[in-house]
C-alpha atoms as a PDB file:
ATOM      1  CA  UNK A   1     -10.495  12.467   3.232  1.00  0.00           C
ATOM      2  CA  UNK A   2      -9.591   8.695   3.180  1.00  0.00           C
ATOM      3  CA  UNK A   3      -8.257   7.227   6.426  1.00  0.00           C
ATOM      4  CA  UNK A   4      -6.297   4.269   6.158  1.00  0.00           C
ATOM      5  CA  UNK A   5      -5.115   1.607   8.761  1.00  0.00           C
ATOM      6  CA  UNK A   6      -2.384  -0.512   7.001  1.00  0.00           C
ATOM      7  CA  UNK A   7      -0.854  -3.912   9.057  1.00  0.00           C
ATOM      8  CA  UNK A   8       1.918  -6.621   7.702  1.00  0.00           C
ATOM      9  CA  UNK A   9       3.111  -9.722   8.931  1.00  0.00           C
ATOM     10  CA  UNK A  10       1.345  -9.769  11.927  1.00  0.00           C
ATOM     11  CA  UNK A  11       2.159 -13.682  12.437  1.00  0.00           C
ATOM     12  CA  UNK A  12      -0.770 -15.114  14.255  1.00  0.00           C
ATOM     13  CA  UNK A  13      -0.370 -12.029  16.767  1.00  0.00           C
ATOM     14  CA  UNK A  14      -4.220 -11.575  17.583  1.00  0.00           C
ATOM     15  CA  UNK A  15      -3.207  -9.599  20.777  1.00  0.00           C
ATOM     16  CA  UNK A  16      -2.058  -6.980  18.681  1.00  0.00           C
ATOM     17  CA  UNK A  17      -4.781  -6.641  16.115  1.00  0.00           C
ATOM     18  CA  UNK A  18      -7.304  -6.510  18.958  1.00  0.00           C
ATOM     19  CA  UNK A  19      -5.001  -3.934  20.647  1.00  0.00           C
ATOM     20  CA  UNK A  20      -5.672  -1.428  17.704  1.00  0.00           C
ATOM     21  CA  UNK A  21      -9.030  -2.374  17.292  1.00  0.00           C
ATOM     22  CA  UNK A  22     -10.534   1.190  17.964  1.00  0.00           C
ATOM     23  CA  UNK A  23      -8.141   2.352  14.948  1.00  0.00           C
ATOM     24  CA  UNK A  24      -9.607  -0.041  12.565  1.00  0.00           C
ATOM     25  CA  UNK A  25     -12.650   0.586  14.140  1.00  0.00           C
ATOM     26  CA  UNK A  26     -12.842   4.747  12.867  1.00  0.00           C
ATOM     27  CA  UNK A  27     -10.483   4.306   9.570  1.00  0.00           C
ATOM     28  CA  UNK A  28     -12.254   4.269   5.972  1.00  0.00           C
ATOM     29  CA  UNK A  29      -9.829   1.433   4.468  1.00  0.00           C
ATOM     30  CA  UNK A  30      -8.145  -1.620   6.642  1.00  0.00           C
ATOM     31  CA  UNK A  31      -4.643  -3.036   4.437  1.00  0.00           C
ATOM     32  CA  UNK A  32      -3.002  -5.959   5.550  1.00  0.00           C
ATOM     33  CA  UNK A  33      -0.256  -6.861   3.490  1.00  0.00           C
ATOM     34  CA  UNK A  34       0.031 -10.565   4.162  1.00  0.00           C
ATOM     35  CA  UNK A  35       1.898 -12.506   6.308  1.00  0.00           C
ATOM     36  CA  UNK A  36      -0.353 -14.098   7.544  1.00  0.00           C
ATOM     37  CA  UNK A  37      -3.195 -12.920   5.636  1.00  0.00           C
ATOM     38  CA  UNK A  38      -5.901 -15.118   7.333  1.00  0.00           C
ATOM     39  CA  UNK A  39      -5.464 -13.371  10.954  1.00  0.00           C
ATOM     40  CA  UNK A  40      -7.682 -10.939   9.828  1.00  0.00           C
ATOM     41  CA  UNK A  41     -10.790 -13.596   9.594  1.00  0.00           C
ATOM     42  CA  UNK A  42     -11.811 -13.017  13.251  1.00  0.00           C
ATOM     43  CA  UNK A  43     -12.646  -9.185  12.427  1.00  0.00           C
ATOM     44  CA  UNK A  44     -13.589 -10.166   8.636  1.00  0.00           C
ATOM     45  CA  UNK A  45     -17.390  -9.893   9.664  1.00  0.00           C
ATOM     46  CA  UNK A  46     -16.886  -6.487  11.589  1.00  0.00           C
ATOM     47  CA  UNK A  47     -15.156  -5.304   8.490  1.00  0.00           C
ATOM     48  CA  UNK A  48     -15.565  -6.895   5.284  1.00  0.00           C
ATOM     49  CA  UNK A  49     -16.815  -3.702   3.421  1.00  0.00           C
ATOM     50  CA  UNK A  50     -13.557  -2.429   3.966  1.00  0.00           C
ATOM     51  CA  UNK A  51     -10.975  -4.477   4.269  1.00  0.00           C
ATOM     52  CA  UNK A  52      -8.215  -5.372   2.086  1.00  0.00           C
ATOM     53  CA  UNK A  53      -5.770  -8.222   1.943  1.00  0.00           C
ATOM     54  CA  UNK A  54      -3.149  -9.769  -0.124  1.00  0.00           C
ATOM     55  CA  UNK A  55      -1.261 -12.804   0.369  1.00  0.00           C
ATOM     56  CA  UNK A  56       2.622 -13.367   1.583  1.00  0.00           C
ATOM     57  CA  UNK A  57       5.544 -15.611   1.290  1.00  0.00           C
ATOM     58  CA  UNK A  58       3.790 -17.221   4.327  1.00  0.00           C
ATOM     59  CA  UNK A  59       0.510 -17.518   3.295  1.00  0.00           C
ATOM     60  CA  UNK A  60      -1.171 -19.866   0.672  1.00  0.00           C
ATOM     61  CA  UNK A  61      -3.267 -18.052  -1.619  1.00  0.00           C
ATOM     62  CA  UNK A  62      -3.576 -16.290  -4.993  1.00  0.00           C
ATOM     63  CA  UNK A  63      -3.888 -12.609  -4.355  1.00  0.00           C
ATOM     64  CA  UNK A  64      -0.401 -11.564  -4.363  1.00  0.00           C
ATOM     65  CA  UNK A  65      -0.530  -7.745  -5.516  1.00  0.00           C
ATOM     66  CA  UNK A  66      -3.170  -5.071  -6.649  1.00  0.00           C
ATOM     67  CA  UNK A  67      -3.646  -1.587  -7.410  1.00  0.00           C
ATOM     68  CA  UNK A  68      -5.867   0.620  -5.668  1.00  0.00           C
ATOM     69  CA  UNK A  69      -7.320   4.323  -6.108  1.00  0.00           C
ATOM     70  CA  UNK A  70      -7.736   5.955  -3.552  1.00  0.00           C
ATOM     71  CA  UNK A  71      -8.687   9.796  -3.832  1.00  0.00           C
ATOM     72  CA  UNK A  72      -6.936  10.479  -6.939  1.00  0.00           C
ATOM     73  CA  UNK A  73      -4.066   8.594  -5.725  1.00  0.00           C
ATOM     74  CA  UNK A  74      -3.002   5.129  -6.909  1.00  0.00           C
ATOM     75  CA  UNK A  75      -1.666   2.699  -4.522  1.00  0.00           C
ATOM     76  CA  UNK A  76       0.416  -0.525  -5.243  1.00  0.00           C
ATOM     77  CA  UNK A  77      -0.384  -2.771  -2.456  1.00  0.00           C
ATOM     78  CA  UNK A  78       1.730  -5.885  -2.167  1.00  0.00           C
ATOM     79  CA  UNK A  79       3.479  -7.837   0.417  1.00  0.00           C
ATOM     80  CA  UNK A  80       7.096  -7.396  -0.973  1.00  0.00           C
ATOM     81  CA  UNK A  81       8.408 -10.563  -1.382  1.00  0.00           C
ATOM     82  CA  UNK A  82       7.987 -10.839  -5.085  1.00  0.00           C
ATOM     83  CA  UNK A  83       9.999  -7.722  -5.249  1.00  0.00           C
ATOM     84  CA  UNK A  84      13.394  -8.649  -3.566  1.00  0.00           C
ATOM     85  CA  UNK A  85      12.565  -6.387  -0.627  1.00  0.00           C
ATOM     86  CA  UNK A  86      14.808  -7.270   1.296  1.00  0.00           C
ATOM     87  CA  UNK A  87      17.969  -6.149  -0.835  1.00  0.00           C
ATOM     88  CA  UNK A  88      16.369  -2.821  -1.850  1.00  0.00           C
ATOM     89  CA  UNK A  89      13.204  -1.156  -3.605  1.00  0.00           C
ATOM     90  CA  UNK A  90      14.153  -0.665  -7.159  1.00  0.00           C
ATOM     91  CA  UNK A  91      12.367  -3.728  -8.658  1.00  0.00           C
ATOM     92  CA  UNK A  92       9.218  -2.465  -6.234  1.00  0.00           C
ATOM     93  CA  UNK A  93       9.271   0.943  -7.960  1.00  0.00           C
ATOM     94  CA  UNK A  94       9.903   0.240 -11.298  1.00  0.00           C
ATOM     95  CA  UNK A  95       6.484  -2.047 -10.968  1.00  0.00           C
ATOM     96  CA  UNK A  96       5.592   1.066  -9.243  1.00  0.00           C
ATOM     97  CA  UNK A  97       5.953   3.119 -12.445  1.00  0.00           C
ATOM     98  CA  UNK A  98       4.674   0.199 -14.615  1.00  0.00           C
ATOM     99  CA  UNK A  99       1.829  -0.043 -12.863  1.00  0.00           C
ATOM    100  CA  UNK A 100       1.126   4.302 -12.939  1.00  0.00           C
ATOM    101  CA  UNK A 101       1.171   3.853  -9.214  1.00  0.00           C
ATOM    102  CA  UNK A 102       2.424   7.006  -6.809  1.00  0.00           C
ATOM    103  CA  UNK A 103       2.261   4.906  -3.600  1.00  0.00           C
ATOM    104  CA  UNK A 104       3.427   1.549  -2.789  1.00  0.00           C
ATOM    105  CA  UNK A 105       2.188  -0.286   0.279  1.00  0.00           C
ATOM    106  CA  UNK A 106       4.217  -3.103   1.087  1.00  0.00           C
ATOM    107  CA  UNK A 107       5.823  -5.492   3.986  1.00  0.00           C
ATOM    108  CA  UNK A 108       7.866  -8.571   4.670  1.00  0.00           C
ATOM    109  CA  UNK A 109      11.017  -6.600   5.817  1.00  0.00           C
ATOM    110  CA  UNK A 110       9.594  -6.393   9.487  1.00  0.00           C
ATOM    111  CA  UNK A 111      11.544  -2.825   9.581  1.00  0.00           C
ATOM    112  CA  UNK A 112       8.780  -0.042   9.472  1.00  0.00           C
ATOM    113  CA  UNK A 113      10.171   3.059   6.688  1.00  0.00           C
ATOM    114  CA  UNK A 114       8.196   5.692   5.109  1.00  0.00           C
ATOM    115  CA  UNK A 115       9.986   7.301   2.257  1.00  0.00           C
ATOM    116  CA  UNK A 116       9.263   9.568  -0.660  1.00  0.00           C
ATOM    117  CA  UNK A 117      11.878   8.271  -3.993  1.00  0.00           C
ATOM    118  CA  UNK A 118      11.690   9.277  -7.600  1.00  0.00           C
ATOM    119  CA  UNK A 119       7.898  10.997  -6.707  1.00  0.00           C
ATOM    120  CA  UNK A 120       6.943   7.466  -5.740  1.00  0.00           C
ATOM    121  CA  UNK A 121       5.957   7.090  -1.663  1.00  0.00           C
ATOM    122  CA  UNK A 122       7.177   3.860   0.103  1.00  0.00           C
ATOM    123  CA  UNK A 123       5.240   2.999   2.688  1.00  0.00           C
ATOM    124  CA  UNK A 124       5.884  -0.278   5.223  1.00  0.00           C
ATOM    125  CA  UNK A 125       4.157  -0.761   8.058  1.00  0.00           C
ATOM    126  CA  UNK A 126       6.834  -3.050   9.783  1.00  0.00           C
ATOM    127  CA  UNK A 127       5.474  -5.964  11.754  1.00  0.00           C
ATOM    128  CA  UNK A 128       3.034  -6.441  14.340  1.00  0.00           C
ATOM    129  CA  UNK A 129       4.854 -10.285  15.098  1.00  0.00           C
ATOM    130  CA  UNK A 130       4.751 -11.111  18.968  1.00  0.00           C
ATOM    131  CA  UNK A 131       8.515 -11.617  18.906  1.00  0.00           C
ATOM    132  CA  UNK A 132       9.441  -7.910  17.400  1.00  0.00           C
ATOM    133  CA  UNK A 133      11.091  -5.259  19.875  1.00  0.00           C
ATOM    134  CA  UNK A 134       8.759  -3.242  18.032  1.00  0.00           C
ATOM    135  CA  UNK A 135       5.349  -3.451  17.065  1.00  0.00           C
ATOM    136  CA  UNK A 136       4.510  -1.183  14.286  1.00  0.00           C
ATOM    137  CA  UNK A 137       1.508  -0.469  11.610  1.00  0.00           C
ATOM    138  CA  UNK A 138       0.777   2.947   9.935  1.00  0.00           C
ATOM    139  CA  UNK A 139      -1.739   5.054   9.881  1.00  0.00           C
ATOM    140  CA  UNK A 140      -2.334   6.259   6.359  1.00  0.00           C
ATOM    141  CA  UNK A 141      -4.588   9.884   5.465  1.00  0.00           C
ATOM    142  CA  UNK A 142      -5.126  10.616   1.267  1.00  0.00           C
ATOM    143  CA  UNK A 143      -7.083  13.768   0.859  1.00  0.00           C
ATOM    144  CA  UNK A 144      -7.096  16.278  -2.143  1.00  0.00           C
ATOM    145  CA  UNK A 145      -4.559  14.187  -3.389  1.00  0.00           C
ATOM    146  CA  UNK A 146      -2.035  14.508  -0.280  1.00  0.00           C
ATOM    147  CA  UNK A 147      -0.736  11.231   1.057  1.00  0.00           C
ATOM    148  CA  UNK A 148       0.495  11.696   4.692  1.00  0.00           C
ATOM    149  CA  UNK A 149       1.832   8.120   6.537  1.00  0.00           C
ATOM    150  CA  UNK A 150       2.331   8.382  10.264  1.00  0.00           C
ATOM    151  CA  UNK A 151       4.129   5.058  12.239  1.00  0.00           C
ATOM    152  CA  UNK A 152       2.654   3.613  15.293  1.00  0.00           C
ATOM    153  CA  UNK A 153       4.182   1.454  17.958  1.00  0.00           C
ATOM    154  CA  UNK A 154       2.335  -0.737  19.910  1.00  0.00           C
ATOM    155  CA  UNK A 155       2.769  -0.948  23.392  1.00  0.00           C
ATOM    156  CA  UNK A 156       1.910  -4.608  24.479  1.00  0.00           C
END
């Protein structure tokens, strides 16, 4: 079993990283799917074995997309953007597809949705910003190939 902590555009909002700190503390894997990418440097020394980043529309650096396995499942993490996100997921799954990917981890929406299309599952964590009604990230458990994606709010 593979527990996985996945965050997205958390926008400078240490408060809330810090807040869920005993989560990232006890999951396997630790996702953050960009905007802004570098807020995870103040915990990159507690967790740099197991944390994974890519970069978004805010952010100014190269890693834009990859694929992870992850116990028999493979998992498209990206923040969105590149994907037209915002006006629907079709472009995201047909890279999906492309890519022989059955999950998709991805952001920049700020609206948190799990959602299982066309055998592909969807998975955005929705925003952890300090100006969203609602502060969101997901906690993410792959075992024996099973992918179950649970939303969190954050109450601070």
């Amino acid at each position: 079993m593979t527990t996985v902590a996945v965050l997205s555009d958390t926008h400078r909002n240490y408060a809330a990283i810090e807040a869920i700190k005993p989560v990232l503390d006890e999951c396997d894997l630790i996702i953050h799917l960009g905007d802004h990418f570098d807020d995870m440097e103040p915990f990159h020394a507690l967790y740099a074995n197991k944390l994974y980043r890519v970069c978004g529309n805010c952010d100014y650096g190269r890693i834009r997309e990859y694929v992870l396995p992850v116990e028999g499942r493979t998992l498209l993490v990206t923040h969105g953007d590149l994907y037209g996100v915002k006006q629907g997921t079709e472009r995201l799954k047909a890279k999906a597809r492309e890519e022989g990917c059955d999950v998709v981890l991805y952001g920049h929406t700020h609206t948190a949705t799990v959602e299982e299309r066309e055998g592909i599952l969807l998975v955005n964590p929705g925003c952890m910003t300090a100006f969203a009604p609602e502060k969101t990230f997901c906690y993410l458990v792959i075992h024996e190939k099973k992918c179950t994606a649970v939303l969190r709010n954050l109450s601070i």
